[in-house]
PDB file of N, CA and C in Angstrom:
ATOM      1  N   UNK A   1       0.834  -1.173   0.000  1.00  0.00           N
ATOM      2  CA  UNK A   1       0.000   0.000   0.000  1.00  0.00           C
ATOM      3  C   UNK A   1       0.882   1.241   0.000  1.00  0.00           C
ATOM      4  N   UNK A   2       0.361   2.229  -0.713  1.00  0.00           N
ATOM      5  CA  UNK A   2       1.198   3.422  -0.766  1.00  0.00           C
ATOM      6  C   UNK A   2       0.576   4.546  -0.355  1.00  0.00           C
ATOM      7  N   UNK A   3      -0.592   4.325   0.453  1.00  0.00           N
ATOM      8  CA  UNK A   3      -0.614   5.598   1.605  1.00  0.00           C
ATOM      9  C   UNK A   3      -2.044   5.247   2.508  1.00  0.00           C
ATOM     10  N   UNK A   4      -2.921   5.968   3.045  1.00  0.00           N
ATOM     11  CA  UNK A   4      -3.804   5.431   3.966  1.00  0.00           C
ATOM     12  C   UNK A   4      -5.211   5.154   3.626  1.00  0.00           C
ATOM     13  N   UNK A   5      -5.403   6.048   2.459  1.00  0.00           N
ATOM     14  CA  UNK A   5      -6.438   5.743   1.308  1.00  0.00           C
ATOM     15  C   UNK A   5      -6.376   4.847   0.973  1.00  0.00           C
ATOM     16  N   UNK A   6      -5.495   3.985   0.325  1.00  0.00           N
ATOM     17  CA  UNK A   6      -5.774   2.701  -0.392  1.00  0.00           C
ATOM     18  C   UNK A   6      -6.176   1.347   1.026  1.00  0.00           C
ATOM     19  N   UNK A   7      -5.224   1.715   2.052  1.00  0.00           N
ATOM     20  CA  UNK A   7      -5.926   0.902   3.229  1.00  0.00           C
ATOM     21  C   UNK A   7      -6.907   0.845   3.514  1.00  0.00           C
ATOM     22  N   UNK A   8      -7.410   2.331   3.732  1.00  0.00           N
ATOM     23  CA  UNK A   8      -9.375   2.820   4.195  1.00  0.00           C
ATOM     24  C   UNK A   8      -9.855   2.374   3.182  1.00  0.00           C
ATOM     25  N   UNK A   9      -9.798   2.581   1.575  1.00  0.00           N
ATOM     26  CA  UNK A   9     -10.746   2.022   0.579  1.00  0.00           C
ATOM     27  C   UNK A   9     -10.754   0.389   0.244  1.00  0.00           C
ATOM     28  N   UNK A  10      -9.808  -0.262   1.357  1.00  0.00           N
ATOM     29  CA  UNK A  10      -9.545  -1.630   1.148  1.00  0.00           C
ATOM     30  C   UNK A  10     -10.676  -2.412   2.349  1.00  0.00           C
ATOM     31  N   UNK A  11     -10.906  -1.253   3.329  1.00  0.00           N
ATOM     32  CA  UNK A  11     -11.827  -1.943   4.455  1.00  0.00           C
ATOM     33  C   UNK A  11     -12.992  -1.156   4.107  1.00  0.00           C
ATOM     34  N   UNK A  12     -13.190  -0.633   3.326  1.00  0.00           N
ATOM     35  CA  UNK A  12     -14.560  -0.303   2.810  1.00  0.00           C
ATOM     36  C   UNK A  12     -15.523  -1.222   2.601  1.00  0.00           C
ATOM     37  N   UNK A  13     -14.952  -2.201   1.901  1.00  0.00           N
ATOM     38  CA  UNK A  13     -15.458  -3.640   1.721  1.00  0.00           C
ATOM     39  C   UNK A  13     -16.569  -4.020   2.149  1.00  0.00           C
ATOM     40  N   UNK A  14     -16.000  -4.103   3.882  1.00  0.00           N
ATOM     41  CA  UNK A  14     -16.065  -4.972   4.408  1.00  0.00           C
ATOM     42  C   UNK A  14     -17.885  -3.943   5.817  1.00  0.00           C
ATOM     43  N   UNK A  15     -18.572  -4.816   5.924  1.00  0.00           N
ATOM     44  CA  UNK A  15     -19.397  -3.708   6.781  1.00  0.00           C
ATOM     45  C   UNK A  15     -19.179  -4.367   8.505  1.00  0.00           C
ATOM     46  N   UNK A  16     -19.261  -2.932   8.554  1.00  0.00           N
ATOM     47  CA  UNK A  16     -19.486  -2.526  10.062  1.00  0.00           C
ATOM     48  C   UNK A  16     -19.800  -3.432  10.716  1.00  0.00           C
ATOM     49  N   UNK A  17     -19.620  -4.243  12.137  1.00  0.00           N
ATOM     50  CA  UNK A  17     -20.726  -5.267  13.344  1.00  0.00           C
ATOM     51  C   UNK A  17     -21.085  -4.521  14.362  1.00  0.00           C
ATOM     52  N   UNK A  18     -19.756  -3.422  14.869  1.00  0.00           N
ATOM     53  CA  UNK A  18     -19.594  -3.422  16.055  1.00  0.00           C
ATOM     54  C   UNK A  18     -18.711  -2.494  16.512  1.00  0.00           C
ATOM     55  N   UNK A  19     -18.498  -1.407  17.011  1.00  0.00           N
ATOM     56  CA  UNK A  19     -17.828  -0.783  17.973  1.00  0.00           C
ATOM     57  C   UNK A  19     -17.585  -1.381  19.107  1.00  0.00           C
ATOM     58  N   UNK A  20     -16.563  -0.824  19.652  1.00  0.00           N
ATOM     59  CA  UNK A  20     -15.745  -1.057  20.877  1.00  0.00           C
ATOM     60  C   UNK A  20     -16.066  -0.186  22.301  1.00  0.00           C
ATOM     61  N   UNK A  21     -16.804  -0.797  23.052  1.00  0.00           N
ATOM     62  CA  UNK A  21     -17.552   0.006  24.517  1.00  0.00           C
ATOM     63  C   UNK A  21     -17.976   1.286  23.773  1.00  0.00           C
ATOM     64  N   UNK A  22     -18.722   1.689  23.058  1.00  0.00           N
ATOM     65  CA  UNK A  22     -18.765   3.365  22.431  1.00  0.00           C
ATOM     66  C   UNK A  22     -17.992   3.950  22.222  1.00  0.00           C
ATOM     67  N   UNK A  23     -16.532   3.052  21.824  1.00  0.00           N
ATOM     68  CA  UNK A  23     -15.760   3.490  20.865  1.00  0.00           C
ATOM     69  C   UNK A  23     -15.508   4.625  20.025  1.00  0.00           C
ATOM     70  N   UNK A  24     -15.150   5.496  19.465  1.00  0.00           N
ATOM     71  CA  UNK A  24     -14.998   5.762  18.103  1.00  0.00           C
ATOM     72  C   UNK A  24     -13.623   5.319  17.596  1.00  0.00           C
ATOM     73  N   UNK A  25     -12.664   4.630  18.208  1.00  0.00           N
ATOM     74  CA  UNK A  25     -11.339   4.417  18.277  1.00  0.00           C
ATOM     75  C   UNK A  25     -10.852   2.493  17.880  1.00  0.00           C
ATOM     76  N   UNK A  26     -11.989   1.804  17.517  1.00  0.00           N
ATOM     77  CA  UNK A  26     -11.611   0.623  17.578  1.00  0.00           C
ATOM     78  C   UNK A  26     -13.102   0.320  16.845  1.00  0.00           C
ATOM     79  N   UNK A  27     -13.270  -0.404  15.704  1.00  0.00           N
ATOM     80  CA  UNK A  27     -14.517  -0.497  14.902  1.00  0.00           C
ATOM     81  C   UNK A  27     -14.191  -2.239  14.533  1.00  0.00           C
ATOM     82  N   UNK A  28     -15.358  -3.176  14.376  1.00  0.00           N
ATOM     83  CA  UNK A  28     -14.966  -4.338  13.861  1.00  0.00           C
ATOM     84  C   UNK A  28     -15.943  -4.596  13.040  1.00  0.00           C
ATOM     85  N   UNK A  29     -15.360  -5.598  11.653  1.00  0.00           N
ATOM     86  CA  UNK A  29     -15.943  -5.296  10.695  1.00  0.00           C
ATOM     87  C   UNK A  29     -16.510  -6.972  10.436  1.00  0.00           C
ATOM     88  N   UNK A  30     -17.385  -7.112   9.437  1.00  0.00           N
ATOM     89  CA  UNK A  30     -17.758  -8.488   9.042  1.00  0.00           C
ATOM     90  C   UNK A  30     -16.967  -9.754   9.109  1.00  0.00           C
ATOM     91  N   UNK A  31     -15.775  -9.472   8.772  1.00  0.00           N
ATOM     92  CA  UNK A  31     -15.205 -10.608   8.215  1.00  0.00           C
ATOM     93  C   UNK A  31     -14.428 -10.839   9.245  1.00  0.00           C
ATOM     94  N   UNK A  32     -14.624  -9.983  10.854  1.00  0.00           N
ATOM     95  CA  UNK A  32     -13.763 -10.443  11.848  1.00  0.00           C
ATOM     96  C   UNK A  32     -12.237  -9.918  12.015  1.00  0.00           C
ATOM     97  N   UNK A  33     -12.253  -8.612  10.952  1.00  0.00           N
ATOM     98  CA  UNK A  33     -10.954  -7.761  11.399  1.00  0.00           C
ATOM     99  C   UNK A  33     -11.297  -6.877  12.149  1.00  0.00           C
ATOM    100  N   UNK A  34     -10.363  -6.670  13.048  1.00  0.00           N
ATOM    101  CA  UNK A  34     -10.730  -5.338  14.145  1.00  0.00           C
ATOM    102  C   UNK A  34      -9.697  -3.564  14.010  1.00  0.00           C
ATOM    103  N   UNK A  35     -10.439  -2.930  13.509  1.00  0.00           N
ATOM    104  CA  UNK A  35      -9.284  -2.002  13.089  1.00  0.00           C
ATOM    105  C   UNK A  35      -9.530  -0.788  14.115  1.00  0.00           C
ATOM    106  N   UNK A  36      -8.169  -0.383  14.575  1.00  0.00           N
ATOM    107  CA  UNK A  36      -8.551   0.700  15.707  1.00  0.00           C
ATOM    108  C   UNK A  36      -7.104   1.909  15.263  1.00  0.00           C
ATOM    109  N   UNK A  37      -7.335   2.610  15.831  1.00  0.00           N
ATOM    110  CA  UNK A  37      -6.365   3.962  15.653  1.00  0.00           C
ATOM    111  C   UNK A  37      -6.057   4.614  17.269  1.00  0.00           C
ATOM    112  N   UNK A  38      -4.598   5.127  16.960  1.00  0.00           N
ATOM    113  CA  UNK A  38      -4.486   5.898  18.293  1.00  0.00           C
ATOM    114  C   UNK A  38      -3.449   7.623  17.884  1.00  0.00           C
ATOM    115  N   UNK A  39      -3.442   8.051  18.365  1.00  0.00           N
ATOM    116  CA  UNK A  39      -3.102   9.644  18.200  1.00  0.00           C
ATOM    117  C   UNK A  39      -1.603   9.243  18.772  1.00  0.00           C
ATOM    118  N   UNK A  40      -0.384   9.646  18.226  1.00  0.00           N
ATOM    119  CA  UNK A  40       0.854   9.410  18.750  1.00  0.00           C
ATOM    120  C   UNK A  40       1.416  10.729  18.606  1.00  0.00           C
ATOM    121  N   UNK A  41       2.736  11.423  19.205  1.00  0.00           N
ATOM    122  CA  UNK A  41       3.564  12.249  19.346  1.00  0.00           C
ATOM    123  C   UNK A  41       4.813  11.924  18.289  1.00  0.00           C
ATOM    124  N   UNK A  42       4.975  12.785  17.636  1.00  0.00           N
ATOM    125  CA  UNK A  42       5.664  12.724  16.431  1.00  0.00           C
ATOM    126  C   UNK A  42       7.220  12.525  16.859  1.00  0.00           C
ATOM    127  N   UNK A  43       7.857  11.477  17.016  1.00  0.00           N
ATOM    128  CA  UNK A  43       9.306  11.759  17.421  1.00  0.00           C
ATOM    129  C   UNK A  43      10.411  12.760  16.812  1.00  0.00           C
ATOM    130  N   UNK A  44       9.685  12.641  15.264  1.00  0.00           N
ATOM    131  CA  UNK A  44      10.642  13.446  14.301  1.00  0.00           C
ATOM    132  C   UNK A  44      10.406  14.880  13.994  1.00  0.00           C
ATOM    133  N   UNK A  45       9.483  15.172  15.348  1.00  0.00           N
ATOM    134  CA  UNK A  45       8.415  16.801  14.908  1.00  0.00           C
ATOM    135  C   UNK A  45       9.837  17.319  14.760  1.00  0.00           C
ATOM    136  N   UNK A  46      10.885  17.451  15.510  1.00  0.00           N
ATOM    137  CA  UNK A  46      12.277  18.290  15.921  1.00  0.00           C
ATOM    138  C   UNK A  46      12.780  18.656  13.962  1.00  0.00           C
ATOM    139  N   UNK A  47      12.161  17.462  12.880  1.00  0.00           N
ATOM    140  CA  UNK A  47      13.045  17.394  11.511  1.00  0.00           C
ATOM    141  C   UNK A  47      12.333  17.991  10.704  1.00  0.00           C
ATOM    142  N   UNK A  48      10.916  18.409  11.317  1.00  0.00           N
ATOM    143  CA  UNK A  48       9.855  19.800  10.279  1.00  0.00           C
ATOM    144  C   UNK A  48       8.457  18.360   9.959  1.00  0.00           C
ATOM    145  N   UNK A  49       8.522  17.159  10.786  1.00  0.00           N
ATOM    146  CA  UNK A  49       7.356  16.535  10.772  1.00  0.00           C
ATOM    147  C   UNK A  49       6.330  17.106  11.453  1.00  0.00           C
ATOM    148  N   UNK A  50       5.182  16.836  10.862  1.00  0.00           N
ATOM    149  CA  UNK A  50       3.488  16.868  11.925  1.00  0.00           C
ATOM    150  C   UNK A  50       3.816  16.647  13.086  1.00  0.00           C
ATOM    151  N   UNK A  51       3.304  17.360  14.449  1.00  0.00           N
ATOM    152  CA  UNK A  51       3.503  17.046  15.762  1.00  0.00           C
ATOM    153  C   UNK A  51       2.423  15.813  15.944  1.00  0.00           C
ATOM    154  N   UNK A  52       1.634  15.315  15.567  1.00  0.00           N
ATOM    155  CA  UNK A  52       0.727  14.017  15.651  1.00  0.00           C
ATOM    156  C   UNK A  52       0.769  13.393  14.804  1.00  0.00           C
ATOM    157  N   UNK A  53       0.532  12.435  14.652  1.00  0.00           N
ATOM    158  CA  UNK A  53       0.307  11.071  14.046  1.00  0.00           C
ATOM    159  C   UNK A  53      -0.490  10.146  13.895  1.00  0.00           C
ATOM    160  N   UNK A  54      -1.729   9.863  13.378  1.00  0.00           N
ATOM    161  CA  UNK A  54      -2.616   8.910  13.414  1.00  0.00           C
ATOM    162  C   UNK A  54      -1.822   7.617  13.082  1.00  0.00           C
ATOM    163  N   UNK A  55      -1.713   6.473  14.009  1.00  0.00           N
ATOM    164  CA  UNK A  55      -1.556   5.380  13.651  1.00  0.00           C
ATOM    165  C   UNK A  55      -2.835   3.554  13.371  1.00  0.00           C
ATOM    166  N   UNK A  56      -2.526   3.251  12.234  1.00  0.00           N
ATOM    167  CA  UNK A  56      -3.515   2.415  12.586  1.00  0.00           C
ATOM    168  C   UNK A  56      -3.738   0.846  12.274  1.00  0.00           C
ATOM    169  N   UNK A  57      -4.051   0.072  12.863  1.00  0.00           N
ATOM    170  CA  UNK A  57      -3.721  -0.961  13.287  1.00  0.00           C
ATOM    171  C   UNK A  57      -4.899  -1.882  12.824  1.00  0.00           C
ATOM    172  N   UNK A  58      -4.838  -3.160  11.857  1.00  0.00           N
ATOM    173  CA  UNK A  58      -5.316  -4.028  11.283  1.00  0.00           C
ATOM    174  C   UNK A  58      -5.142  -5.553  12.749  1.00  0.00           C
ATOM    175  N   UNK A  59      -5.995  -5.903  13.144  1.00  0.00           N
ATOM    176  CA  UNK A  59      -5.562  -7.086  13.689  1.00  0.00           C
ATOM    177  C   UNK A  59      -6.943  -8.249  13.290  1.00  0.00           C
ATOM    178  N   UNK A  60      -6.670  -9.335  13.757  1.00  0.00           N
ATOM    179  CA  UNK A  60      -7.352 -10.532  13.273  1.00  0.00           C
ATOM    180  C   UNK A  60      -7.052 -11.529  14.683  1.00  0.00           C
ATOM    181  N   UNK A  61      -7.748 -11.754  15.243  1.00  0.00           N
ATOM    182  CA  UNK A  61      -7.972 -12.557  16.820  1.00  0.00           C
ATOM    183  C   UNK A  61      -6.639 -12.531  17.434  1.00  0.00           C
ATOM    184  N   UNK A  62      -6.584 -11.168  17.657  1.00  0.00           N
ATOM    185  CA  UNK A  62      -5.858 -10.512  18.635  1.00  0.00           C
ATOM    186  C   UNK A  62      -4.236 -10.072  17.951  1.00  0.00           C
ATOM    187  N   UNK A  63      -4.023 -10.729  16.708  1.00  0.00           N
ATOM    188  CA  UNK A  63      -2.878 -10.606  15.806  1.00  0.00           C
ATOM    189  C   UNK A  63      -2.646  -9.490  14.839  1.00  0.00           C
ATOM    190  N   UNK A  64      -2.169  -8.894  15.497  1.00  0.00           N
ATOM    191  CA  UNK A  64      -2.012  -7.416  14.001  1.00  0.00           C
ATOM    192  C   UNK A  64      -1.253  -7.822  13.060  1.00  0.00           C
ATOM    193  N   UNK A  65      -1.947  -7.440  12.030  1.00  0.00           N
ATOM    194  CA  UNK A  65      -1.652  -7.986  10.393  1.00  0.00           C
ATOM    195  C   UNK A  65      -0.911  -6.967   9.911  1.00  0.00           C
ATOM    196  N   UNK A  66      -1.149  -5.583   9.873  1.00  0.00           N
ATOM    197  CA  UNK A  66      -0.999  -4.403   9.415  1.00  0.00           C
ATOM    198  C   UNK A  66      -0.851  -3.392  10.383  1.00  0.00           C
ATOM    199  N   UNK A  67      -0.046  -2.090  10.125  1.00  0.00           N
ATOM    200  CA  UNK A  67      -0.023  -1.373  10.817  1.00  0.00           C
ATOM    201  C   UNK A  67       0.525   0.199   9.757  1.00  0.00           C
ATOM    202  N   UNK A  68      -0.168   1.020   9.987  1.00  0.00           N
ATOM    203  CA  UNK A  68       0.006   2.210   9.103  1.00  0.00           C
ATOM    204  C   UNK A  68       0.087   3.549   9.961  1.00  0.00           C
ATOM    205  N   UNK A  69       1.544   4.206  10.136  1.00  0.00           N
ATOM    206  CA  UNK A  69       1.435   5.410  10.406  1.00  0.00           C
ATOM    207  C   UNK A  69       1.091   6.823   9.223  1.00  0.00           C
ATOM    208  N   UNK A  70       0.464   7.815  10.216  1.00  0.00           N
ATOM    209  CA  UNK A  70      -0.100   8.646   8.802  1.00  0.00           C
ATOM    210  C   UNK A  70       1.022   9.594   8.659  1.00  0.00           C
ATOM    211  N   UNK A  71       1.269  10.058   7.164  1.00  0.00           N
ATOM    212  CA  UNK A  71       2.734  10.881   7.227  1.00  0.00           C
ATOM    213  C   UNK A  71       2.616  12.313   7.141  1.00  0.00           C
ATOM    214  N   UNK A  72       1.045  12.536   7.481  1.00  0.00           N
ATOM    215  CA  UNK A  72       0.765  14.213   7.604  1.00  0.00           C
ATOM    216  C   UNK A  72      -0.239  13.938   7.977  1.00  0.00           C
ATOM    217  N   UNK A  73      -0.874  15.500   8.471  1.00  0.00           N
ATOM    218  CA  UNK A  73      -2.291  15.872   9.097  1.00  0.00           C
ATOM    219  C   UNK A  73      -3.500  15.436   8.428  1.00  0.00           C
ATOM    220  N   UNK A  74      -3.299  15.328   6.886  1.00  0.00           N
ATOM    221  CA  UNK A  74      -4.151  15.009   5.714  1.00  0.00           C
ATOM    222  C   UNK A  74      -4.484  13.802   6.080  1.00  0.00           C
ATOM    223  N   UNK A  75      -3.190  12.699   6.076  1.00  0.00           N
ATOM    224  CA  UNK A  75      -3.660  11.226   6.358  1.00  0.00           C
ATOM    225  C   UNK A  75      -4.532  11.273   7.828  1.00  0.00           C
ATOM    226  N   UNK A  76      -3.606  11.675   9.007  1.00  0.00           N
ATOM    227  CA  UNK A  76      -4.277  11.482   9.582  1.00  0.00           C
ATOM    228  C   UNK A  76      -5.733  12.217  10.030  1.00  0.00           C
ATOM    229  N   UNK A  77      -6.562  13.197   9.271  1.00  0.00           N
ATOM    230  CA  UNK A  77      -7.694  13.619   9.398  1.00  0.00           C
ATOM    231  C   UNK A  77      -8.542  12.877   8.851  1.00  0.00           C
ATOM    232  N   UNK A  78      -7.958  11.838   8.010  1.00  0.00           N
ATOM    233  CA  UNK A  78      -8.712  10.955   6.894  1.00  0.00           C
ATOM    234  C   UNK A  78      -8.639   9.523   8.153  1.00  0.00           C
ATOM    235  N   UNK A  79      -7.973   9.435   8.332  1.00  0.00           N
ATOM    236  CA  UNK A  79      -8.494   8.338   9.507  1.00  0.00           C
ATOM    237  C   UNK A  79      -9.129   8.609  10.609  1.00  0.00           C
ATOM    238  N   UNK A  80      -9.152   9.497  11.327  1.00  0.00           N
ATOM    239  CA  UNK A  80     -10.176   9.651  12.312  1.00  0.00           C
ATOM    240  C   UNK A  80     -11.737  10.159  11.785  1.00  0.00           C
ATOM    241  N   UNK A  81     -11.524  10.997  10.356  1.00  0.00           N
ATOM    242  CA  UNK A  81     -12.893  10.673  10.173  1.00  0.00           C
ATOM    243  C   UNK A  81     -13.530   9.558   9.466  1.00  0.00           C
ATOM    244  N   UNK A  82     -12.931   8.605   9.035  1.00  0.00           N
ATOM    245  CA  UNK A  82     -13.227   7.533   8.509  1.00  0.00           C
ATOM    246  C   UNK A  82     -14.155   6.461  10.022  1.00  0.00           C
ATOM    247  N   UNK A  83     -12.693   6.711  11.224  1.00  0.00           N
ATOM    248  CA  UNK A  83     -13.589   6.004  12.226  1.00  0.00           C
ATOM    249  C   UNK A  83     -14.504   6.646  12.723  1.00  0.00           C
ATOM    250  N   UNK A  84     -14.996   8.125  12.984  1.00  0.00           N
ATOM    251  CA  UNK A  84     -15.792   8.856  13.460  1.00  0.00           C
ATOM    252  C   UNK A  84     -17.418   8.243  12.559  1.00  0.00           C
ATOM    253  N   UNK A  85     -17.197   8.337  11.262  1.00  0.00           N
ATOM    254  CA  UNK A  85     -17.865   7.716  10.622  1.00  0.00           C
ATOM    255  C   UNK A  85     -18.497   6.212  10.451  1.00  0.00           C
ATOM    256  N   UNK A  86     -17.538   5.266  10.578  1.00  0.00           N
ATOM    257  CA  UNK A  86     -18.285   3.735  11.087  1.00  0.00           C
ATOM    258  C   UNK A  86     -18.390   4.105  12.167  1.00  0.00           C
ATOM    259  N   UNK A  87     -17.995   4.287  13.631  1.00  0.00           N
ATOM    260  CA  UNK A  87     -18.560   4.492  14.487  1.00  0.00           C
ATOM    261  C   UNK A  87     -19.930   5.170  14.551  1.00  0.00           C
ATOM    262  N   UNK A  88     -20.139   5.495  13.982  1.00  0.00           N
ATOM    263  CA  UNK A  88     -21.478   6.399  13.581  1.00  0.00           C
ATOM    264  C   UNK A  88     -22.709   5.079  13.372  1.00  0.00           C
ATOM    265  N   UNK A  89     -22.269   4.596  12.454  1.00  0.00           N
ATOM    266  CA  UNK A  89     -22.967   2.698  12.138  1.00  0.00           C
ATOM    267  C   UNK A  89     -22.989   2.261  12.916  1.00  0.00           C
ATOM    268  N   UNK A  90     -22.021   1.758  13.529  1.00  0.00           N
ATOM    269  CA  UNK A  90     -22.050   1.363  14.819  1.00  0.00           C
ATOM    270  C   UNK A  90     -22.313   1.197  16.146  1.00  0.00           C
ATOM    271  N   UNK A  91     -22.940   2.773  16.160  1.00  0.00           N
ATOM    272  CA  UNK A  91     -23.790   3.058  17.486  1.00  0.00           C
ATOM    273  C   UNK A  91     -25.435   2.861  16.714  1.00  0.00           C
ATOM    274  N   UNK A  92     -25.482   3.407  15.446  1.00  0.00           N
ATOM    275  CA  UNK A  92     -26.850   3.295  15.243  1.00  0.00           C
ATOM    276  C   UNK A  92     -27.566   1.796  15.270  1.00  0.00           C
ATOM    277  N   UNK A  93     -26.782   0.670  14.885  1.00  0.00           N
ATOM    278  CA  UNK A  93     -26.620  -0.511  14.934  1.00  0.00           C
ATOM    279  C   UNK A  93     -27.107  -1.297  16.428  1.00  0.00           C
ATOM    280  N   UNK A  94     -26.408  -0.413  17.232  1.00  0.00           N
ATOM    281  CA  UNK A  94     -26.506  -1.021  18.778  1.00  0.00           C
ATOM    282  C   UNK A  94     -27.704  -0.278  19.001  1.00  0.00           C
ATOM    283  N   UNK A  95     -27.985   0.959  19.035  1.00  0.00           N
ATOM    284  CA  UNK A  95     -29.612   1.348  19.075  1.00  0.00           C
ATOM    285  C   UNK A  95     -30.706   0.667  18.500  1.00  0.00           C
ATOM    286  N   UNK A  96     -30.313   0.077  17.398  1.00  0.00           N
ATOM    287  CA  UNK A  96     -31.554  -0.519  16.480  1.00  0.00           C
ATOM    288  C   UNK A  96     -31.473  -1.872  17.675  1.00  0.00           C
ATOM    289  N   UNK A  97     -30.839  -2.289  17.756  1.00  0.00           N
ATOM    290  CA  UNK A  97     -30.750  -3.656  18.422  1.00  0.00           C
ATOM    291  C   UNK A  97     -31.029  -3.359  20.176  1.00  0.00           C
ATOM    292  N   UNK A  98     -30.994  -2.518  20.637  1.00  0.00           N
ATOM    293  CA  UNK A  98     -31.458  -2.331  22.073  1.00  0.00           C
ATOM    294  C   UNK A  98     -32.949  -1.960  21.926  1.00  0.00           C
ATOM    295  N   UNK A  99     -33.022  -1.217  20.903  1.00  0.00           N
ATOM    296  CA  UNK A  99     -34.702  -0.487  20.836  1.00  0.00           C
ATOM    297  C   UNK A  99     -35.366  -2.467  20.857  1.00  0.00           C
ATOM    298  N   UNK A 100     -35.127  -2.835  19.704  1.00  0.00           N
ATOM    299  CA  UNK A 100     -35.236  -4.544  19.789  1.00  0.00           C
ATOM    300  C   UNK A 100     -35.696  -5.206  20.971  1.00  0.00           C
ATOM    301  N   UNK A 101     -34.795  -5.102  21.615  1.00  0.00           N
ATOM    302  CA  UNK A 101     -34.959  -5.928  22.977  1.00  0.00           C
ATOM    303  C   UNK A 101     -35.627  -5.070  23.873  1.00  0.00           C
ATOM    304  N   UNK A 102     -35.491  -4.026  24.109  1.00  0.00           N
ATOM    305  CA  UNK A 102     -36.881  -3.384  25.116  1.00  0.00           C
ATOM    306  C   UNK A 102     -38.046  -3.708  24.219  1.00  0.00           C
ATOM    307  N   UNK A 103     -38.612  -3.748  23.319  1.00  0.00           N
ATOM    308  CA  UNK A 103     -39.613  -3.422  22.431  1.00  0.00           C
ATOM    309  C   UNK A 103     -40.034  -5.580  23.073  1.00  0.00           C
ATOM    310  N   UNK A 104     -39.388  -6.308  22.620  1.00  0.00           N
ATOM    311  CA  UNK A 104     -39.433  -7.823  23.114  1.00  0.00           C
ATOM    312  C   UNK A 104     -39.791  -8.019  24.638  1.00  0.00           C
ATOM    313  N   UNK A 105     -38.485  -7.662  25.344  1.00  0.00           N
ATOM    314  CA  UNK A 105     -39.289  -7.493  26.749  1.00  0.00           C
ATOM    315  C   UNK A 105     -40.613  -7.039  27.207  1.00  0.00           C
ATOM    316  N   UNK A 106     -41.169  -6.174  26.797  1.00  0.00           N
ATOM    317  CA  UNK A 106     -42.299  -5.437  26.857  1.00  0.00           C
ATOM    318  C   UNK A 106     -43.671  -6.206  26.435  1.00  0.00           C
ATOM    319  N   UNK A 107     -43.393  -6.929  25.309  1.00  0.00           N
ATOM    320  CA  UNK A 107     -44.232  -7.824  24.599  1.00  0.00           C
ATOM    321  C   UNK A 107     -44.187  -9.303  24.997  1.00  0.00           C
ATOM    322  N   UNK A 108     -43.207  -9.079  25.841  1.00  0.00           N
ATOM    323  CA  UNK A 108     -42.986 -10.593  26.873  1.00  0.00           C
ATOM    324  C   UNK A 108     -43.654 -10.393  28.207  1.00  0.00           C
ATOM    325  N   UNK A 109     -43.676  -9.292  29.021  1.00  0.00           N
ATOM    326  CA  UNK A 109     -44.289  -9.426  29.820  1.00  0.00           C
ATOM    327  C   UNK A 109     -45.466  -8.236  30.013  1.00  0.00           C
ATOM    328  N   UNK A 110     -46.433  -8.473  28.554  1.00  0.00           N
ATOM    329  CA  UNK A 110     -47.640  -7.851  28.519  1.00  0.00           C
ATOM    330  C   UNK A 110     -48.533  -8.913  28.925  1.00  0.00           C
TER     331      UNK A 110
END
């Protein structure tokens, strides 16, 4: 891969199950990859790098496959809104599915 776009348009693929405790930082997708991101301190800010860093992390039952640091603000604005965004699915997902089960309970003990 030659930058963070072709990674993000590679898990596009794949849909949404599940966020992480209300997450926006850790999203898991159909096929059982779990992809999460964390904000890092630029070691090389001192050489005229970005003072942050989105890094982000491909794993598969508990095994990281992949791992992509972003090499400017660009990449990394493109990954946090990418997860801001499935996370977005992801909560609506868990709402549809809680509304569910109160709506069942209710009709269970009418």
């Amino acid at each position: 891969m030659e930058n963070v776009k072709e990674l993000l348009q590679k898990l596009e693929r794949f849909a949404v199950v599940a966020n992480e405790e209300n997450s926006n930082k850790t999203i898991h997708l159909e096929n059982g990859l779990e992809v999460n991101y964390r904000i890092e301190v630029s070691k090389m800010y001192r050489l005229g790098c970005d003072l942050f860093q989105a890094v982000v992390w491909v794993k598969k039952d508990g095994i990281c496959g992949t791992s992509w640091g972003c090499t400017d603000m660009e990449e990394s604005r493109e990954v946090v809104e990418w997860f801001y965004k499935k996370s977005e699915i992801a909560s609506k997902m868990e709402s549809e599915e809680r509304k569910k089960a109160e709506a069942d309970i209710k009709r269970l003990l009418a």
